[in-house]
Protein backbone atom coordinates (compact mmCIF):
# COMPACT_ATOMS: atom_id res chain seq x y z
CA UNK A 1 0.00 0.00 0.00
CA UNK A 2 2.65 2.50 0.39
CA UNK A 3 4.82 1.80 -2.73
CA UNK A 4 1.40 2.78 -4.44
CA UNK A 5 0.81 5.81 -2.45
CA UNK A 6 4.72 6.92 -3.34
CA UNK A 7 3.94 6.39 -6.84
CA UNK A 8 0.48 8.47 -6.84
CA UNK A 9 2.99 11.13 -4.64
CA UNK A 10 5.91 11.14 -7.51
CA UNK A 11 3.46 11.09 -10.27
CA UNK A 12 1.42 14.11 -9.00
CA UNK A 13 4.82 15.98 -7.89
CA UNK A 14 6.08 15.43 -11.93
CA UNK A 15 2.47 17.26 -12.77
CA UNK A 16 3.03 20.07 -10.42
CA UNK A 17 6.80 20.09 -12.10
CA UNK A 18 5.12 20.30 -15.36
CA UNK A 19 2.83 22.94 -14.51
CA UNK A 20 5.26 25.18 -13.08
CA UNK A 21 7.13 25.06 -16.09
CA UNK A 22 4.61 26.00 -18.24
CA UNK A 23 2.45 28.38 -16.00
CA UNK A 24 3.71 31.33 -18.26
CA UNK A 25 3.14 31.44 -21.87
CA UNK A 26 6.25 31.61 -24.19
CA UNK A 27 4.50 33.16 -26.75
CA UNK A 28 2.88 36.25 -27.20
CA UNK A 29 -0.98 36.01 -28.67
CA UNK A 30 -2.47 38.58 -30.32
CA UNK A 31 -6.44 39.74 -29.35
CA UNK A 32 -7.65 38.05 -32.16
CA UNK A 33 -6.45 34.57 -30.72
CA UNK A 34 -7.13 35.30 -27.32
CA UNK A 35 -10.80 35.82 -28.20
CA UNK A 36 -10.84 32.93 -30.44
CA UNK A 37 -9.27 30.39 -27.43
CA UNK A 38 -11.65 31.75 -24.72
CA UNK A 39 -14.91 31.46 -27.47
CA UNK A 40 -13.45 28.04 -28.04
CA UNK A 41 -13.13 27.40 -24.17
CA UNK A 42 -16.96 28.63 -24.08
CA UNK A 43 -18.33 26.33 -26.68
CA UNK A 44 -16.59 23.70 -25.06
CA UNK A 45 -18.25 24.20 -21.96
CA UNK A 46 -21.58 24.86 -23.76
CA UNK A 47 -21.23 21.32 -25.22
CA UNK A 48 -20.61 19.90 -21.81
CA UNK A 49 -23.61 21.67 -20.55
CA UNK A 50 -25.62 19.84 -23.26
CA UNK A 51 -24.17 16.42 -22.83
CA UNK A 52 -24.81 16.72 -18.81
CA UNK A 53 -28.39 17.84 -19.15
CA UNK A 54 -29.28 14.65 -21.87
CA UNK A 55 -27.56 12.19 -19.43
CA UNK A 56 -29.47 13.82 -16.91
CA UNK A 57 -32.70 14.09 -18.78
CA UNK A 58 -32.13 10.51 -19.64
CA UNK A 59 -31.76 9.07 -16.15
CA UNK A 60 -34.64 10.84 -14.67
CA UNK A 61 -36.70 9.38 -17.75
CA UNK A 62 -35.09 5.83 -16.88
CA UNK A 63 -34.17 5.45 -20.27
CA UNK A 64 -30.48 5.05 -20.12
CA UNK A 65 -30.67 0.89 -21.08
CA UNK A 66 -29.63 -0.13 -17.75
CA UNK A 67 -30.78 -3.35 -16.57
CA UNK A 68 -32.78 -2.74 -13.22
């Protein structure tokens, strides 16, 4: 049990590694692509949003197949 919980520990300390590397762009964006990544990042989430509420829709319905 504790080789696996070293492992989880050295795996999540090479993330935080990772994402201190990169926490700062190296490249500079102009407006135009800054607007186009965050409308991107919203029709993403809008997507999500509409995937969540079918599932949910679904399941309240009963109608997700699963065998009772």
């Amino acid at each position: 049990m504790k080789k696996i919980i070293a492992q989880f520990r050295s795996f999540f300390t090479a993330v935080r590694d990772v994402n201190s590397k990169y926490k700062e762009p190296h490249i500079r964006m102009t407006r135009t692509v800054a607007l186009s990544l965050f409308m991107l990042r919203l029709y993403l989430f809008f997507i999500v949003a509409i995937l969540l509420l079918k599932f949910i829709s679904l399941a309240a319905k009963g109608g997700l197949g699963v065998i009772p």
